[in-house]
Protein backbone atom coordinates (compact mmCIF):
# COMPACT_ATOMS: atom_id res chain seq x y z
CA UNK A 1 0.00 0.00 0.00
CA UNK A 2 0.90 3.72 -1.10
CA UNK A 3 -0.12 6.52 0.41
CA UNK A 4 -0.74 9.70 -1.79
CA UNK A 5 0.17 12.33 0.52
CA UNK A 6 3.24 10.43 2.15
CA UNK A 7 4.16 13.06 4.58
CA UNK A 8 1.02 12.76 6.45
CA UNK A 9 2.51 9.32 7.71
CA UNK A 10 4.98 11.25 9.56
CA UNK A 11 2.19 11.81 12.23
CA UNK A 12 2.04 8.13 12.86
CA UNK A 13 4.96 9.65 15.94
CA UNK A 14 2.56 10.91 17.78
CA UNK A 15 0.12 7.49 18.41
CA UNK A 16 3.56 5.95 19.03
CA UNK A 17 4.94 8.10 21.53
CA UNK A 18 1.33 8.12 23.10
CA UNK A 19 1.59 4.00 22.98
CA UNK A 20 4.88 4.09 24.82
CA UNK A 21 3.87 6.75 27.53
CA UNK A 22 0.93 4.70 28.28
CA UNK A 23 3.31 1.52 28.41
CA UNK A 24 5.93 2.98 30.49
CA UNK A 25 4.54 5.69 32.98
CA UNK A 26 4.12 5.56 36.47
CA UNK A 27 1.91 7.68 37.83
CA UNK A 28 1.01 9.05 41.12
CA UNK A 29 -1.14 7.07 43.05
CA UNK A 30 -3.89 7.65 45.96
CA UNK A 31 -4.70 5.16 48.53
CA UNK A 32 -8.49 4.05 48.41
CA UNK A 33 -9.97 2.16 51.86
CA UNK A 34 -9.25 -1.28 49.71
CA UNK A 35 -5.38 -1.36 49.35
CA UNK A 36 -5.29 -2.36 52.89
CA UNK A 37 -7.09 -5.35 52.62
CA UNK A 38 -5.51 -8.84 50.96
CA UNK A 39 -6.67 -9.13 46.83
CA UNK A 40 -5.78 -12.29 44.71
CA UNK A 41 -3.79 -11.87 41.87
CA UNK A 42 -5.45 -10.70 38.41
CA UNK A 43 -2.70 -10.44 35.90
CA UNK A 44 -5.22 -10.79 32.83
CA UNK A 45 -7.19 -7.39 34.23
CA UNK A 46 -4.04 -5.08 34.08
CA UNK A 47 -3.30 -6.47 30.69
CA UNK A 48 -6.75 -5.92 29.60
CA UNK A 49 -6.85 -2.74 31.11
CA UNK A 50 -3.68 -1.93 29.65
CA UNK A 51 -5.31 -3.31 25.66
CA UNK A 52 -8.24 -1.17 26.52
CA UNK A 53 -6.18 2.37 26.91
CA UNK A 54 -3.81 1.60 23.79
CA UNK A 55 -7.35 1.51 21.74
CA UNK A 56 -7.14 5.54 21.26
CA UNK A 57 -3.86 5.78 20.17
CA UNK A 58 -4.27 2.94 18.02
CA UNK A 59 -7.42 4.79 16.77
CA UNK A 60 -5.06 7.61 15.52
CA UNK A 61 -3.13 5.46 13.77
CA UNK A 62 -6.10 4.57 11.43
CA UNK A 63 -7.80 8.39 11.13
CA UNK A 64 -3.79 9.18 9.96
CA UNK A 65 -3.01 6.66 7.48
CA UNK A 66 -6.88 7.62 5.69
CA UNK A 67 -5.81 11.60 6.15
CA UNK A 68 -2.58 10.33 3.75
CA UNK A 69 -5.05 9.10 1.00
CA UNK A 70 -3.94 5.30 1.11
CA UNK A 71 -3.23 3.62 -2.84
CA UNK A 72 -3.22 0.34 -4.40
CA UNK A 73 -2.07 -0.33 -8.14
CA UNK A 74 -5.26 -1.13 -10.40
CA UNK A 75 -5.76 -3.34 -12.83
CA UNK A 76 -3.69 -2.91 -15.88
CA UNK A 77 -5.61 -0.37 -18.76
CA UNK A 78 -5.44 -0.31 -22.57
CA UNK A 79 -5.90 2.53 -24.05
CA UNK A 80 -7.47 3.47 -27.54
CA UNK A 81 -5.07 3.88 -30.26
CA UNK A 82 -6.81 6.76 -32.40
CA UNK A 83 -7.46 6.03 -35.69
CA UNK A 84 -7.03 9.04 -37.97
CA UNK A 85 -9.93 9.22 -40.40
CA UNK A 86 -10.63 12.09 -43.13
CA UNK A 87 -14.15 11.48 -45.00
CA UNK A 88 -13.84 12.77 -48.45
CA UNK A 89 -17.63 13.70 -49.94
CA UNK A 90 -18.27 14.83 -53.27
CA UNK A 91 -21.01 17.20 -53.21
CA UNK A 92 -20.84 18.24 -57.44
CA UNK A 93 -24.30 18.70 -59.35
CA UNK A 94 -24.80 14.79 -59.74
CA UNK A 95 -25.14 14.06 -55.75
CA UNK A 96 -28.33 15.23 -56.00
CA UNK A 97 -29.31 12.40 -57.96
CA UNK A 98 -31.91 10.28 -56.58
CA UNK A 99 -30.76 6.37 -56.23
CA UNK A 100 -32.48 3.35 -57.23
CA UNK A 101 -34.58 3.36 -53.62
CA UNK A 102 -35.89 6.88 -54.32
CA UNK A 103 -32.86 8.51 -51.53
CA UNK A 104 -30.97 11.20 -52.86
CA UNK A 105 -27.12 10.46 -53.32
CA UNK A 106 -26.31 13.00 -50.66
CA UNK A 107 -28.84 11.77 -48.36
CA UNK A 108 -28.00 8.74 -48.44
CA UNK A 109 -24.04 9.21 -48.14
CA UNK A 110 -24.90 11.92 -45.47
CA UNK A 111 -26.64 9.17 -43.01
CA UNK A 112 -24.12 6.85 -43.66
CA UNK A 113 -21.41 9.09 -42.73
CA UNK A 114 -23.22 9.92 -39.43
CA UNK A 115 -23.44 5.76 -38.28
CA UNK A 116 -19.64 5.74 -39.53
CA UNK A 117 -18.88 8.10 -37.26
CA UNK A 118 -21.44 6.88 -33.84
CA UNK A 119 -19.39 3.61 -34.83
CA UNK A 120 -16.04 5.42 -34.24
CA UNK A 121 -16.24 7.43 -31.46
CA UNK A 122 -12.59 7.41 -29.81
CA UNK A 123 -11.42 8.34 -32.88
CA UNK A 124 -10.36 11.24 -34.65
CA UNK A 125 -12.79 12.25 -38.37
CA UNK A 126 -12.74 15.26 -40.53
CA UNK A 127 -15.21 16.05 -42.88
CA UNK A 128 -14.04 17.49 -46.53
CA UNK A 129 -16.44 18.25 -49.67
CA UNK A 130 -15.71 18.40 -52.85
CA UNK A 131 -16.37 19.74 -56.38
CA UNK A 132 -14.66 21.88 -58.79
CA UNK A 133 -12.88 23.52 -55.06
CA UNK A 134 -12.23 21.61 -51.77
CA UNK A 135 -13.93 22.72 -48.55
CA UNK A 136 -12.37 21.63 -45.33
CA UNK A 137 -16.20 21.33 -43.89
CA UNK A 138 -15.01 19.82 -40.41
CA UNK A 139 -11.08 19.65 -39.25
CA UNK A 140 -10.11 16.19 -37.73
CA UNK A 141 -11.68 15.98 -34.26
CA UNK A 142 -12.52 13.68 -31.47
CA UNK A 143 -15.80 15.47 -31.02
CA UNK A 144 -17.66 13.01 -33.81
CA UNK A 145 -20.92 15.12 -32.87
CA UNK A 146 -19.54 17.94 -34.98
CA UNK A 147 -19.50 16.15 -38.09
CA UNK A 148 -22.99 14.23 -37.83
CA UNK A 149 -24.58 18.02 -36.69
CA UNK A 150 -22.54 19.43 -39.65
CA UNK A 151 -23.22 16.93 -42.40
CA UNK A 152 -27.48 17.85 -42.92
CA UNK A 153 -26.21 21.35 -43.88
CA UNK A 154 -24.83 19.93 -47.50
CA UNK A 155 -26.82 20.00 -49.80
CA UNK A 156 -24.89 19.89 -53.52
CA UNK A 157 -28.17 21.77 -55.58
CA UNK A 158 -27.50 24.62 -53.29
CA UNK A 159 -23.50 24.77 -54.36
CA UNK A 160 -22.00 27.56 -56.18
CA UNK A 161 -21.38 26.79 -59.78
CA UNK A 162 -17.69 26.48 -59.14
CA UNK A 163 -18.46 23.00 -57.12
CA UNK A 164 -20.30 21.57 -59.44
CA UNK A 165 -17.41 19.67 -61.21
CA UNK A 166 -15.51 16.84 -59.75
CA UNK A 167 -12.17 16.97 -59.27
CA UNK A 168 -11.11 13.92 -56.36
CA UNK A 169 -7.10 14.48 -56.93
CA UNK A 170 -6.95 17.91 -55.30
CA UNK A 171 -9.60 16.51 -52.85
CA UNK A 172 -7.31 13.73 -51.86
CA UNK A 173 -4.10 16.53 -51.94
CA UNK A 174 -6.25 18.47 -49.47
CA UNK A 175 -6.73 15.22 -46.92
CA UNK A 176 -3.08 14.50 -46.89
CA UNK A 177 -2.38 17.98 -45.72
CA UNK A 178 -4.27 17.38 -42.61
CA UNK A 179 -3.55 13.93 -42.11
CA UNK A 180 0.02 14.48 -42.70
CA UNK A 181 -0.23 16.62 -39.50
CA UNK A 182 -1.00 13.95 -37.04
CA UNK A 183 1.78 12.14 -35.58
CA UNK A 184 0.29 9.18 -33.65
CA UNK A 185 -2.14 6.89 -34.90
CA UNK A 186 -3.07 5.37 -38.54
CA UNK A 187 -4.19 7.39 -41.15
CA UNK A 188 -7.16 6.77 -43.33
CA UNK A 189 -9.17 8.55 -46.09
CA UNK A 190 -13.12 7.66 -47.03
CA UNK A 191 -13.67 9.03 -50.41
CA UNK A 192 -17.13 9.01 -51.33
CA UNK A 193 -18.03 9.91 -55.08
CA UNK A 194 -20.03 9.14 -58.07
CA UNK A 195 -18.47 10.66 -60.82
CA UNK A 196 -15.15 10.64 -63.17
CA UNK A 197 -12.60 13.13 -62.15
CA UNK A 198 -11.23 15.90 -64.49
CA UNK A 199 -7.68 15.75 -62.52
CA UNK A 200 -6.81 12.42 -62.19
CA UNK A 201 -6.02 11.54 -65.92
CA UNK A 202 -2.67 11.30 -68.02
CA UNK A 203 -0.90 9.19 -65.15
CA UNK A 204 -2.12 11.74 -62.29
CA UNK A 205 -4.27 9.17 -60.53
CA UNK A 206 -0.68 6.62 -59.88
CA UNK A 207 0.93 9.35 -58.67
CA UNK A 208 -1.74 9.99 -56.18
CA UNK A 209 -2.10 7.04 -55.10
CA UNK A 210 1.82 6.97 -54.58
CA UNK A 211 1.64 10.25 -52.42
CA UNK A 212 -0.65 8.56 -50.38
CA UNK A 213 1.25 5.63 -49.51
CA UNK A 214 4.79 7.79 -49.06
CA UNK A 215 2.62 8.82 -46.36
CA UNK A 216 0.96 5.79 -44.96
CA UNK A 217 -2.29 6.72 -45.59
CA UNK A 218 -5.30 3.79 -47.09
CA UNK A 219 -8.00 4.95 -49.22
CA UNK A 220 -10.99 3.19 -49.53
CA UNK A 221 -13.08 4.62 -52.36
CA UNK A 222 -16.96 4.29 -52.25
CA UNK A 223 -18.54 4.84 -56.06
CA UNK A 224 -22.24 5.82 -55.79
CA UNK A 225 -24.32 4.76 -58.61
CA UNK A 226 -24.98 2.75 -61.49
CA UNK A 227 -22.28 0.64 -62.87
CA UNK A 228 -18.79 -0.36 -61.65
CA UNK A 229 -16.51 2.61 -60.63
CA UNK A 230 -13.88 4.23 -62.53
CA UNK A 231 -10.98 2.93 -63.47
CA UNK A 232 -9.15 6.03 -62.26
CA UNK A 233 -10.49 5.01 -58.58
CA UNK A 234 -8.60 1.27 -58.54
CA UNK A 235 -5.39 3.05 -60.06
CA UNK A 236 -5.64 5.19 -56.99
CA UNK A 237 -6.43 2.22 -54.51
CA UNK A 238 -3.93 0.33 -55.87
CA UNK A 239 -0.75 1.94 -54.24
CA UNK A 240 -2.37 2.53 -50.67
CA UNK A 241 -3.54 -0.62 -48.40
CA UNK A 242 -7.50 0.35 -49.45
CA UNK A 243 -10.18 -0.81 -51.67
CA UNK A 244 -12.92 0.34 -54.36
CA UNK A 245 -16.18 -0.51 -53.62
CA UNK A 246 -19.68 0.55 -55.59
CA UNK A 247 -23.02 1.21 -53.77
CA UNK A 248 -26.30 1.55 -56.37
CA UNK A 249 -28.85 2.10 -53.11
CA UNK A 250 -28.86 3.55 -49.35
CA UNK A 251 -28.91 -0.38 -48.08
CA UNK A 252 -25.61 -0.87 -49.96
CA UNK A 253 -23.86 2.42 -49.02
CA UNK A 254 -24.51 1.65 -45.27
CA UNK A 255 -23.08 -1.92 -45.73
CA UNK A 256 -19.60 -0.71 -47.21
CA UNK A 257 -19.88 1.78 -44.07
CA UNK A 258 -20.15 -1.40 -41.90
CA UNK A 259 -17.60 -3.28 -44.04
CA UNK A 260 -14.93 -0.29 -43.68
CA UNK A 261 -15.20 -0.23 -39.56
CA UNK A 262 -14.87 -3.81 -39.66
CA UNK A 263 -11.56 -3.67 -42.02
CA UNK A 264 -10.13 -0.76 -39.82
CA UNK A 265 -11.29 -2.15 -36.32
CA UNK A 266 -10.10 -0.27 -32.98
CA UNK A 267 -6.98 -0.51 -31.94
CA UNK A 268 -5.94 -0.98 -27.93
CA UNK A 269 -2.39 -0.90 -26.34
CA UNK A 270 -1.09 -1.39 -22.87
CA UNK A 271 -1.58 2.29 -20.69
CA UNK A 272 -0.10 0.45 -17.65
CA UNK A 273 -1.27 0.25 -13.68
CA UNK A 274 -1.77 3.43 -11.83
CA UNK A 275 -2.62 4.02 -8.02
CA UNK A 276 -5.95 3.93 -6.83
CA UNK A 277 -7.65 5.11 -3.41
CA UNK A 278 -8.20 2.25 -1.62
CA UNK A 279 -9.99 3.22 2.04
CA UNK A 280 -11.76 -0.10 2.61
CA UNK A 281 -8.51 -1.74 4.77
CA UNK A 282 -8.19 1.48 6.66
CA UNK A 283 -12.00 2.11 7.58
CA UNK A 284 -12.82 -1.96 8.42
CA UNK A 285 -10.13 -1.68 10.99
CA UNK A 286 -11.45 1.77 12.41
CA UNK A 287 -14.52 0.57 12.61
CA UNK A 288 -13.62 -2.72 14.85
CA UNK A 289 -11.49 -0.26 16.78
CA UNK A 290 -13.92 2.05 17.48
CA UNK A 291 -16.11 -0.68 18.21
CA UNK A 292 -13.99 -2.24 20.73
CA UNK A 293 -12.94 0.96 22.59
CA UNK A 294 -17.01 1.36 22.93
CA UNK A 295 -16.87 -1.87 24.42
CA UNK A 296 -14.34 -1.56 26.67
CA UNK A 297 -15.51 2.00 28.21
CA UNK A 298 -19.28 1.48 28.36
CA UNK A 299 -19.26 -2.47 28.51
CA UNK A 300 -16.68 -4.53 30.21
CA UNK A 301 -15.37 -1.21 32.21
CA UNK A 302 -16.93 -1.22 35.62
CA UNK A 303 -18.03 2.52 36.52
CA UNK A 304 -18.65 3.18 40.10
CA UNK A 305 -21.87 4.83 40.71
């Protein structure tokens, strides 16, 4: 056992001093009308008498050692490694498309964005649109509320008409910047889009995908709508530890969501021991203390009337 405030202990002096004058002092006496008369022996009262005035002091002791804030190590804790996540939306002219369910492109990538992140909380998510510009919508944060109370306000057919292209490279550019930032902890990107991009042709999209991987960063690229994705998007994918996957409804969006968490689960390492306050010991032995020096004055003590 520790004790949090270890100078406190230095008190413990005083019950021990107090234990010693009680063992050792010789007081004056006065004669009472029964010394003169003959007594047998009772060794076992003096003792007990003796037990009985060292419950005090002993009493001390306890209220001491719980005034130092007594410690024992807990159990050992992991701690969440955080898991660096930026989520890459395109919000050009076509998001507004509605889906083969009737949802809305946007819609549907906006609620699945907001169960991503309830599914993540511990780690760190930004938010970034995209169009013809790149909009850093919500930095990376631990507060995941942010980017679910955030995400409702995009809505691509209320876009100026410089967003309404689709350009992912300089959207991707724009994520490493911030990523590139954060020391500890993996680094991910979530690109969601459903178009071709203007600036990832004539060899631009390998050398993306090779800027992403100098810096350790996996893309997983979601392609909303009918068909199979671009090419463009697996010649990305291809030099980062990610992976292209195509979503035609809401249903299927939400299950490459789930699929993503799953591939990129939490991560937990060793935080060690530390001290906790531990009073139980300390206030069970009080207690009987207490208990007994009731006893002794009130029970087994005989007070002349």
């Amino acid at each position: 056992m520790t004790f949090s405030h270890p100078w406190v202990v230095a008190l413990w002096l005083i019950p021990v001093f107090l234990l010693l004058w009680e063992a050792f002092r010789k007081s004056p006496t006065v004669a009472l009308p029964f010394d003169h008369q003959e007594h047998r022996r009772r060794p076992w009262l003096r003792r007990s008498l003796w037990l009985a005035a060292t419950l005090p002091p002993a009493i001390l002791v306890i209220t001491i050692g719980v005034v130092a804030g007594p410690q024992v190590m807990g159990e050992p804790q992991k701690r969440r490694e955080v898991t660096n996540i930026e989520i890459c939306l395109d919000v050009s002219g076509s998001m507004g498309v509605m889906m083969s369910d009737g949802t809305l492109r946007n819609d549907a990538a906006v609620a699945a964005i907001q169960n991503f992140c309830e599914a993540r909380r511990g780690d760190a998510c930004g938010l970034t649109i995209f169009g013809g510009e790149t909009i850093r919508w919500t930095p990376l944060t631990l507060d995941l509320d942010a980017i679910a109370l955030a995400a409702p306000f995009i809505d691509p057919r209320k876009m100026p008409p410089h967003m309404l292209s689709t350009r992912i490279g300089g959207a991707l550019r724009s994520c490493m910047g911030s990523l590139s930032e954060q020391e500890e902890g993996d680094r991910m990107v979530v690109l969601v889009s459903d178009g071709f991009s203007s600036d990832l042709s004539g060899g631009a999209a390998r050398q993306v995908g090779q800027e992403l991987a100098a810096l350790d960063i996996a893309l997983y690229a979601i392609f909303i709508g009918d068909g199979s994705a671009p090419g463009q998007l697996y010649e990305v994918v291809a030099q980062t530890q990610g992976e292209v996957f195509a979503a035609h409804d809401s249903e299927a969006l939400q299950r490459v969501f789930d699929h993503i968490d799953s591939m990129k689960p939490a991560k937990l390492k060793p935080a060690g021991a530390r001290p906790i306050e531990d009073f139980s010991l300390l206030a069970w032995c009080g207690l009987a203390l207490l208990a007994l020096h009731l006893l002794a004055s009130l029970g087994l003590r005989v007070t002349p009337w």
